[in-house]
C-alpha atoms as a PDB file:
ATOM      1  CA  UNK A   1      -4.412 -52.488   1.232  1.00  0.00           C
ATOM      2  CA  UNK A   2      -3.369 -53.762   4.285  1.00  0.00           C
ATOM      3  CA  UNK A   3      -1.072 -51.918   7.132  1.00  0.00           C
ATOM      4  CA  UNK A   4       2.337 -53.124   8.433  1.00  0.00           C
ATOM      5  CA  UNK A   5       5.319 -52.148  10.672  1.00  0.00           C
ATOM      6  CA  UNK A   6       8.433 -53.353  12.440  1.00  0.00           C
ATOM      7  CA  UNK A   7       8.281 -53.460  16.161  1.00  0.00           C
ATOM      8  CA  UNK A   8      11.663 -53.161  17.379  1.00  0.00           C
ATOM      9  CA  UNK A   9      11.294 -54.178  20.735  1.00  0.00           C
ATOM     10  CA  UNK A  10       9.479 -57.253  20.290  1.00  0.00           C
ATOM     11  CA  UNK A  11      11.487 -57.590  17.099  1.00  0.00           C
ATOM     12  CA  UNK A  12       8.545 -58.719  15.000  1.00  0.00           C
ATOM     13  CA  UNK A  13       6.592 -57.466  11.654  1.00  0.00           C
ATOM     14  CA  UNK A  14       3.230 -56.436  12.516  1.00  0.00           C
ATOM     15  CA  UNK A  15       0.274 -56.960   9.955  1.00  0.00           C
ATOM     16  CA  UNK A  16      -3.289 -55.788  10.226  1.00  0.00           C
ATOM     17  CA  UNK A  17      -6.280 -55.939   8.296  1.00  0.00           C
ATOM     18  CA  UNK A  18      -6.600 -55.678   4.704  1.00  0.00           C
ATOM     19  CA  UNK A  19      -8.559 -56.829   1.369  1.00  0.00           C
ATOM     20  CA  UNK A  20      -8.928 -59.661  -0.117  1.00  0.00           C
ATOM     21  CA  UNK A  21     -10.598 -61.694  -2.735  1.00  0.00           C
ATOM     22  CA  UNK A  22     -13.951 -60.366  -3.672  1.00  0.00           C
ATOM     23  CA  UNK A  23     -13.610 -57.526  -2.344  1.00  0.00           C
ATOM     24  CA  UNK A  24     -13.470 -59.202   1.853  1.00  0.00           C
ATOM     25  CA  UNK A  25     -12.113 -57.163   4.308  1.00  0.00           C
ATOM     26  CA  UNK A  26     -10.274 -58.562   7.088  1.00  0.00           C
ATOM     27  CA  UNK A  27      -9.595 -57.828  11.045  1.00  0.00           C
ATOM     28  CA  UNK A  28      -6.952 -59.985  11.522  1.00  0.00           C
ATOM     29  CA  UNK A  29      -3.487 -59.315  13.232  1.00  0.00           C
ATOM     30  CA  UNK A  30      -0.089 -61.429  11.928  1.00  0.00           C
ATOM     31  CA  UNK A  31       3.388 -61.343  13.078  1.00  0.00           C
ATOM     32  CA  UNK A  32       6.438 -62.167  11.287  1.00  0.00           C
ATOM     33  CA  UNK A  33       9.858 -63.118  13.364  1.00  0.00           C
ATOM     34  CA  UNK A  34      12.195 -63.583  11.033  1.00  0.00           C
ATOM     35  CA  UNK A  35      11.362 -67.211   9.612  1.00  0.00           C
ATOM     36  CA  UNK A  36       7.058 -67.510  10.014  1.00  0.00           C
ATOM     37  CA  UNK A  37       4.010 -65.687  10.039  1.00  0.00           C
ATOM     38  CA  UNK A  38       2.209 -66.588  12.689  1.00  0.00           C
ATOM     39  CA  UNK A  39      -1.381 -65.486  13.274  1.00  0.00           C
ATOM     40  CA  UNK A  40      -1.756 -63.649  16.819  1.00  0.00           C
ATOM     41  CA  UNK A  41      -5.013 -63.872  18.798  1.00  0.00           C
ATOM     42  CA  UNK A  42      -4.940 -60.425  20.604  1.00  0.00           C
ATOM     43  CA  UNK A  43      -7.783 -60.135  23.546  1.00  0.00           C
ATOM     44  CA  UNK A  44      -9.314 -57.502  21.913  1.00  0.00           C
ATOM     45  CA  UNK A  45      -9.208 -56.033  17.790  1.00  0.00           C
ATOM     46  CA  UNK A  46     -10.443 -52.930  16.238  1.00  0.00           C
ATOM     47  CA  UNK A  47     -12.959 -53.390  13.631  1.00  0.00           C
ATOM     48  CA  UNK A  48     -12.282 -54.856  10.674  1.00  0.00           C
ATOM     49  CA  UNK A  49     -10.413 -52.511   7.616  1.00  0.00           C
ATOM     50  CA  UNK A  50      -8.250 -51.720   5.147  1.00  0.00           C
ATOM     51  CA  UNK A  51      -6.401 -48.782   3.676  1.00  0.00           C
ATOM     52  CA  UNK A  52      -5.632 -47.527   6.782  1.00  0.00           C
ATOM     53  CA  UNK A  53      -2.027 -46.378   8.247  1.00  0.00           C
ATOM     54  CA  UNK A  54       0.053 -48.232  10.891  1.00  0.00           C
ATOM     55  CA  UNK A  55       3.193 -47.351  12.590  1.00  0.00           C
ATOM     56  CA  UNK A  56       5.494 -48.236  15.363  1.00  0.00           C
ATOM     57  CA  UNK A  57       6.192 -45.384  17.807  1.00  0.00           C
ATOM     58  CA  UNK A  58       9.057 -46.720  19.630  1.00  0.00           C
ATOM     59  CA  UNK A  59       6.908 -48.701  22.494  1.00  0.00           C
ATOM     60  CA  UNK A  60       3.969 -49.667  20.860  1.00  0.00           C
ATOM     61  CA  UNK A  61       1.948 -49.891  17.318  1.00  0.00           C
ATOM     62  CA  UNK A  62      -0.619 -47.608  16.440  1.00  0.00           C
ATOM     63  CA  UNK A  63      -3.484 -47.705  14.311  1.00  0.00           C
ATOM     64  CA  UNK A  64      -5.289 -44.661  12.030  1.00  0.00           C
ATOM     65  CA  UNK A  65      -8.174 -44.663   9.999  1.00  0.00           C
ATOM     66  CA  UNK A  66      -8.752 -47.068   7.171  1.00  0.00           C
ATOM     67  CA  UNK A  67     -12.538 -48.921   6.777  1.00  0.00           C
ATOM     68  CA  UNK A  68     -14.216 -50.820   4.961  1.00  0.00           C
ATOM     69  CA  UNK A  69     -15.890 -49.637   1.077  1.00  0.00           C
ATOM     70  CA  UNK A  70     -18.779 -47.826   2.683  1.00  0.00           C
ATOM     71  CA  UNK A  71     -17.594 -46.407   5.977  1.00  0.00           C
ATOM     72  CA  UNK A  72     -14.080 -44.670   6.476  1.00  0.00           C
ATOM     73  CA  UNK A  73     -13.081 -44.324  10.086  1.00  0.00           C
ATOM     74  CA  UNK A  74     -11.100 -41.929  12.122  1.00  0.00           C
ATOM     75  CA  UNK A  75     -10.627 -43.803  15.428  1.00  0.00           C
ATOM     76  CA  UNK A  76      -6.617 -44.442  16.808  1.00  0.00           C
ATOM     77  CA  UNK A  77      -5.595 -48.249  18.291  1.00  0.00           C
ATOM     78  CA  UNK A  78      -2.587 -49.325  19.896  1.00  0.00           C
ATOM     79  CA  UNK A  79      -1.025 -52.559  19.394  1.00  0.00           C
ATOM     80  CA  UNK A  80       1.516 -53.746  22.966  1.00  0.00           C
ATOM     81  CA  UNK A  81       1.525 -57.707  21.196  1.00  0.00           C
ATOM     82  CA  UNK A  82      -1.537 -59.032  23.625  1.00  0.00           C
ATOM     83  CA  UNK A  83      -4.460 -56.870  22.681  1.00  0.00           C
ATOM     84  CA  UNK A  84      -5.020 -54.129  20.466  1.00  0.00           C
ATOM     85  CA  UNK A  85      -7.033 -51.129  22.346  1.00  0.00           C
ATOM     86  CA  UNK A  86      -8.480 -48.092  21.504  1.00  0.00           C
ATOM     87  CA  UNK A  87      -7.150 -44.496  22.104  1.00  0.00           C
ATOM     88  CA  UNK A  88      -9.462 -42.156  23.645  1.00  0.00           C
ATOM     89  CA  UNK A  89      -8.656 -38.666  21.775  1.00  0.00           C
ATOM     90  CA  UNK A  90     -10.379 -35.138  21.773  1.00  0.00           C
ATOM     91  CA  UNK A  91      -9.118 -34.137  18.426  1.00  0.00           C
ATOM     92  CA  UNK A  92      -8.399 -36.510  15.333  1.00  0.00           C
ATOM     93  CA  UNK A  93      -7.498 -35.825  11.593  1.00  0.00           C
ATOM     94  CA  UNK A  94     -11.703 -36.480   9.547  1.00  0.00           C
ATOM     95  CA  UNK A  95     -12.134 -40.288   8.559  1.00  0.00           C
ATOM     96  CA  UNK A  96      -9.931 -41.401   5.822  1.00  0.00           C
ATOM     97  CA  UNK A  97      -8.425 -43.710   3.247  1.00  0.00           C
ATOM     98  CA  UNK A  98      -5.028 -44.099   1.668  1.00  0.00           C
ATOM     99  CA  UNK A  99      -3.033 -41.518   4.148  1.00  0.00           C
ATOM    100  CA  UNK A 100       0.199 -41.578   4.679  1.00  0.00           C
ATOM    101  CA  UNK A 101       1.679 -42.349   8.285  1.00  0.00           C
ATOM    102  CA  UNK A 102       5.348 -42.711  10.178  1.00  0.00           C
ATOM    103  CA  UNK A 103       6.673 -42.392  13.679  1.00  0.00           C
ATOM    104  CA  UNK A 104       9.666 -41.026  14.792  1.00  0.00           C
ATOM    105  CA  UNK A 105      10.612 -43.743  16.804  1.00  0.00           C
ATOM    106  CA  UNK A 106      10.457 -41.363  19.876  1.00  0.00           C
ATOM    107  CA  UNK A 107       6.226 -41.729  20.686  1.00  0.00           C
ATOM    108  CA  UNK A 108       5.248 -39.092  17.649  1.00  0.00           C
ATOM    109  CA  UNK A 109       3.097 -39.923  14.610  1.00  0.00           C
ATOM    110  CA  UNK A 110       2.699 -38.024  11.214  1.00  0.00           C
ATOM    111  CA  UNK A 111      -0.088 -38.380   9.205  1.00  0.00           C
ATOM    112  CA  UNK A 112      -0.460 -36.902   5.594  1.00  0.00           C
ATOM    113  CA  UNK A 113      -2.935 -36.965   3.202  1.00  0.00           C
ATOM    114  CA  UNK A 114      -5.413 -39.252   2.626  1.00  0.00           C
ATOM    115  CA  UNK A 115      -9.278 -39.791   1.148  1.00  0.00           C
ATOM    116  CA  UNK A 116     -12.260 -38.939   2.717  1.00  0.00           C
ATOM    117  CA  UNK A 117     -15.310 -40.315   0.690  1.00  0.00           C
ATOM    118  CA  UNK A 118     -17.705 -38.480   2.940  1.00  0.00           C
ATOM    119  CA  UNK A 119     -16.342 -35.423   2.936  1.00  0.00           C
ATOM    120  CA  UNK A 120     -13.716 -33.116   1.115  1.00  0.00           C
ATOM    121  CA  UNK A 121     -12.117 -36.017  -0.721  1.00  0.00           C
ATOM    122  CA  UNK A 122      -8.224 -35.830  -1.143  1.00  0.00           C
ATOM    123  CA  UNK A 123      -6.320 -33.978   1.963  1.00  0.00           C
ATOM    124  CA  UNK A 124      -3.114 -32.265   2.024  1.00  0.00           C
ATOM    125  CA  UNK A 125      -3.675 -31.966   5.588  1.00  0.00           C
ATOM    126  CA  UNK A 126      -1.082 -32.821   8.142  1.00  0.00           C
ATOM    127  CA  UNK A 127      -1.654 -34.104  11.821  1.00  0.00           C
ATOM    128  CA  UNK A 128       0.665 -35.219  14.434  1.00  0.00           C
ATOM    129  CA  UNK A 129       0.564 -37.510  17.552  1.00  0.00           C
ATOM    130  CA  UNK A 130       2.260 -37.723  20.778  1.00  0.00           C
ATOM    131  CA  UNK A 131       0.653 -40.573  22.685  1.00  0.00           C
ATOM    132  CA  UNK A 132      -3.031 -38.755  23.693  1.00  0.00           C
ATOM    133  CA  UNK A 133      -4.199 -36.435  21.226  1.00  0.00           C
ATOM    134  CA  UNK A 134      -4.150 -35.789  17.820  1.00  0.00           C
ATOM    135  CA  UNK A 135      -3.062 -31.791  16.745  1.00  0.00           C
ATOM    136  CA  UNK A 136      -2.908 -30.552  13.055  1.00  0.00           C
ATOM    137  CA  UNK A 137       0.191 -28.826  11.848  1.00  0.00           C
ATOM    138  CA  UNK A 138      -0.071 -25.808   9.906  1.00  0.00           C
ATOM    139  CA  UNK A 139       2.685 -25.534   7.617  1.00  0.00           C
ATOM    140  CA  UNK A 140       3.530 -22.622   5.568  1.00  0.00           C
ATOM    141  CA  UNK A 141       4.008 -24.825   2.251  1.00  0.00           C
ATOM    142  CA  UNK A 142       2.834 -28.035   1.789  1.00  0.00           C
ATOM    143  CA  UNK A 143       2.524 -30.822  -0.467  1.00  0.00           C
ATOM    144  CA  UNK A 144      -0.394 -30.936  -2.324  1.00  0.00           C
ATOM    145  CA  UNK A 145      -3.504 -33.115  -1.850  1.00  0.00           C
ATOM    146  CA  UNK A 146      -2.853 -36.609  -2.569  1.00  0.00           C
ATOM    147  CA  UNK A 147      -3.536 -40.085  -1.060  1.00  0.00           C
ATOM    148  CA  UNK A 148      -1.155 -43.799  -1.296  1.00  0.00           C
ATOM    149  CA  UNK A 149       1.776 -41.585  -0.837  1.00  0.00           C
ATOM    150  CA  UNK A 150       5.239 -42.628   0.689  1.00  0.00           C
ATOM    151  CA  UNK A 151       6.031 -41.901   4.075  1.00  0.00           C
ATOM    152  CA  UNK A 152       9.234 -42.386   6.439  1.00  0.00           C
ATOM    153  CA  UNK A 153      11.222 -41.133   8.873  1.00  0.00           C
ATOM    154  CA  UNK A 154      15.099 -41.216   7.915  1.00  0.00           C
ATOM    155  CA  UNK A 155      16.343 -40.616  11.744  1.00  0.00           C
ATOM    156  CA  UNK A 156      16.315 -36.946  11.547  1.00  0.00           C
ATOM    157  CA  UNK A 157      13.347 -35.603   9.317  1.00  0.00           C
ATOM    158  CA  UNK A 158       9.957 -37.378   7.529  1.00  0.00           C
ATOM    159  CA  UNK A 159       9.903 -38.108   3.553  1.00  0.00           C
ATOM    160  CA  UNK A 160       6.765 -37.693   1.872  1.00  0.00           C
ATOM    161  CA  UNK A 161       7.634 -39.471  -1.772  1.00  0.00           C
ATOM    162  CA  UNK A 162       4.439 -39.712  -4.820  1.00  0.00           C
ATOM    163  CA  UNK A 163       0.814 -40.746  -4.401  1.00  0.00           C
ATOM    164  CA  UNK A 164      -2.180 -40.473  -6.537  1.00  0.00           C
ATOM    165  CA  UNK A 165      -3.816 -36.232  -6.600  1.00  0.00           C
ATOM    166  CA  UNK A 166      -7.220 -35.304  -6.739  1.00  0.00           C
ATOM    167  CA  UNK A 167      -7.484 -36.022 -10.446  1.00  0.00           C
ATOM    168  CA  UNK A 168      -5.904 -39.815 -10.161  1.00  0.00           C
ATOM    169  CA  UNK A 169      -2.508 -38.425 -11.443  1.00  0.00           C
ATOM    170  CA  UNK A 170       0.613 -40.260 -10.196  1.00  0.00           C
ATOM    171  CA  UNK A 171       3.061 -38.331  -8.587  1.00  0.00           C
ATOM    172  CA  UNK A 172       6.849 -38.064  -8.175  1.00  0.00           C
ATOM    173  CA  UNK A 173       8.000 -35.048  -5.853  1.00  0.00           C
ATOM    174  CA  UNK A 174       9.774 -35.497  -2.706  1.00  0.00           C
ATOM    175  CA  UNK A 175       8.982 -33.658   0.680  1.00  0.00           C
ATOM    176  CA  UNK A 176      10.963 -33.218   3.694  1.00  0.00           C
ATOM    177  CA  UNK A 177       9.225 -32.743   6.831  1.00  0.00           C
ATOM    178  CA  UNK A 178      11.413 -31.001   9.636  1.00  0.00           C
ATOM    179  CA  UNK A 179      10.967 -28.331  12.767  1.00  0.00           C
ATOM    180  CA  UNK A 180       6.979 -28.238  12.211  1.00  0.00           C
ATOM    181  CA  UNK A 181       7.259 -27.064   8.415  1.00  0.00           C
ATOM    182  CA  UNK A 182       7.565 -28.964   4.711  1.00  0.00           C
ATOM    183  CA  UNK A 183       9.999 -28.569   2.538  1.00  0.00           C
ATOM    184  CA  UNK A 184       9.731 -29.769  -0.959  1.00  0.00           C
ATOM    185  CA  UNK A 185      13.598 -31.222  -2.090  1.00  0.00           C
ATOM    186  CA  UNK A 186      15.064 -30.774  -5.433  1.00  0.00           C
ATOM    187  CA  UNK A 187      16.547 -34.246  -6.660  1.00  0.00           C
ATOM    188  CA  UNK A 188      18.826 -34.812  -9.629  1.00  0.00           C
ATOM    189  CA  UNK A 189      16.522 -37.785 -10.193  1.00  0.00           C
ATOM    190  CA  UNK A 190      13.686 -39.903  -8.858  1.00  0.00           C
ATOM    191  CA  UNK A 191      11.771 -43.038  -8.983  1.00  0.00           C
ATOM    192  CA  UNK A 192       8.787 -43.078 -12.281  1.00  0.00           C
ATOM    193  CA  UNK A 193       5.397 -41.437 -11.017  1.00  0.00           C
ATOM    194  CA  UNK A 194       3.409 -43.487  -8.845  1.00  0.00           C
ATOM    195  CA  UNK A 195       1.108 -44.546  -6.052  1.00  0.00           C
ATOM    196  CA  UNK A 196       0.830 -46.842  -3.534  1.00  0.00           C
ATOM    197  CA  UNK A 197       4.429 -47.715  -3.689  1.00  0.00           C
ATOM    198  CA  UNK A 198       6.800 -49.392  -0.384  1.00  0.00           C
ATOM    199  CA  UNK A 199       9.391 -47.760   0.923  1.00  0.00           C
ATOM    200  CA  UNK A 200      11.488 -48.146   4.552  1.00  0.00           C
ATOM    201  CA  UNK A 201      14.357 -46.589   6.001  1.00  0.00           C
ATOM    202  CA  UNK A 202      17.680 -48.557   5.689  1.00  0.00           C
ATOM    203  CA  UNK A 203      19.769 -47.051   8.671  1.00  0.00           C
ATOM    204  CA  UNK A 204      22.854 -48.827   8.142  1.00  0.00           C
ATOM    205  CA  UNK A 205      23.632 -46.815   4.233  1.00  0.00           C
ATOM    206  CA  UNK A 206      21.327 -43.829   5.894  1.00  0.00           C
END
């Protein structure tokens, strides 16, 4: 339940927040360089989480969402490796859990999806980001509502892969997300139905 990305720049692994044991939720930021983790002590951190959705926009890190058990949160951070700030934004996706979130390397976000405790529950809404505000996409089709889904950008178009629906089933479609509109992809074959699963973008075998 915790959130991590590669920062390409900096060429580290960036890890924040999370749950652990008993149910604790932490606030703390790691980096990995290759050979150790290494725990950094930023100036400033956002509050403390999990299930929330980080991503690496091509200059910095970035932050959605996530909380702790009683309190989701809808509030966007960036990440520059000294201190972790808060975005100021006039529009932003409602609080939520377990959405789905990638960068196209180029300063935009995607977020999918998600759980919002507090209010319509699973989402199949989607909402993207270009450095100030958040604005939701209205797609013609879309994938349905679902949270702990896959998403990544393959350096052309986004992949939305499984999750968990409204009713707790697993999923196993695949969704392309291109020019502002999804696309669901017919595959000879797939991975078993699931949620919560890892994926990443291998560029050198595409």
């Amino acid at each position: 339940l915790h959130e991590m990305c590669y920062d390409s720049t900096r060429q580290r692994v960036v890890l924040y927040g999370g749950m652990g044991a008993g149910g604790l939720v932490y606030g703390d930021t790691w980096e990995w360089d290759g050979t150790n983790w290494t725990q950094a002590t930023p100036l400033a951190i956002p509050p403390v989480r999990a299930s929330g959705a980080l991503a690496y926009s091509g200059t910095r890190t970035f932050l959605f969402g996530g909380g702790n058990s009683a309190a989701p949160r809808n509030d966007t951070w960036l990440y520059n490796g000294v201190s972790w700030s808060q975005v100021p934004t006039a529009n932003a996706p409602s609080p939520r859990y377990y959405h789905s979130m990638a960068s196209n390397g180029a300063g935009e976000l995607l977020v999918f999806g998600g759980f919002d405790p507090t209010g319509a529950g699973y989402s199949n809404e989607t909402w993207r980001f270009t450095g100030s505000n958040w604005t939701q996409v209205m797609s013609p089709n879309s994938p349905l509502a679902r949270g702990s889904a896959n998403l990544v950008w393959d350096g052309t178009r986004y992949l939305l892969w499984g999750g968990s629906d409204s009713f707790f089933q697993a999923l196993e479609d695949t969704w392309a997300f291109s020019g502002g509109q999804w696309t669901q992809l017919s595959t000879v074959r797939s991975p078993s139905s699931r949620a919560r699963a890892a994926g990443a973008w291998f560029a050198p075998n595409n």
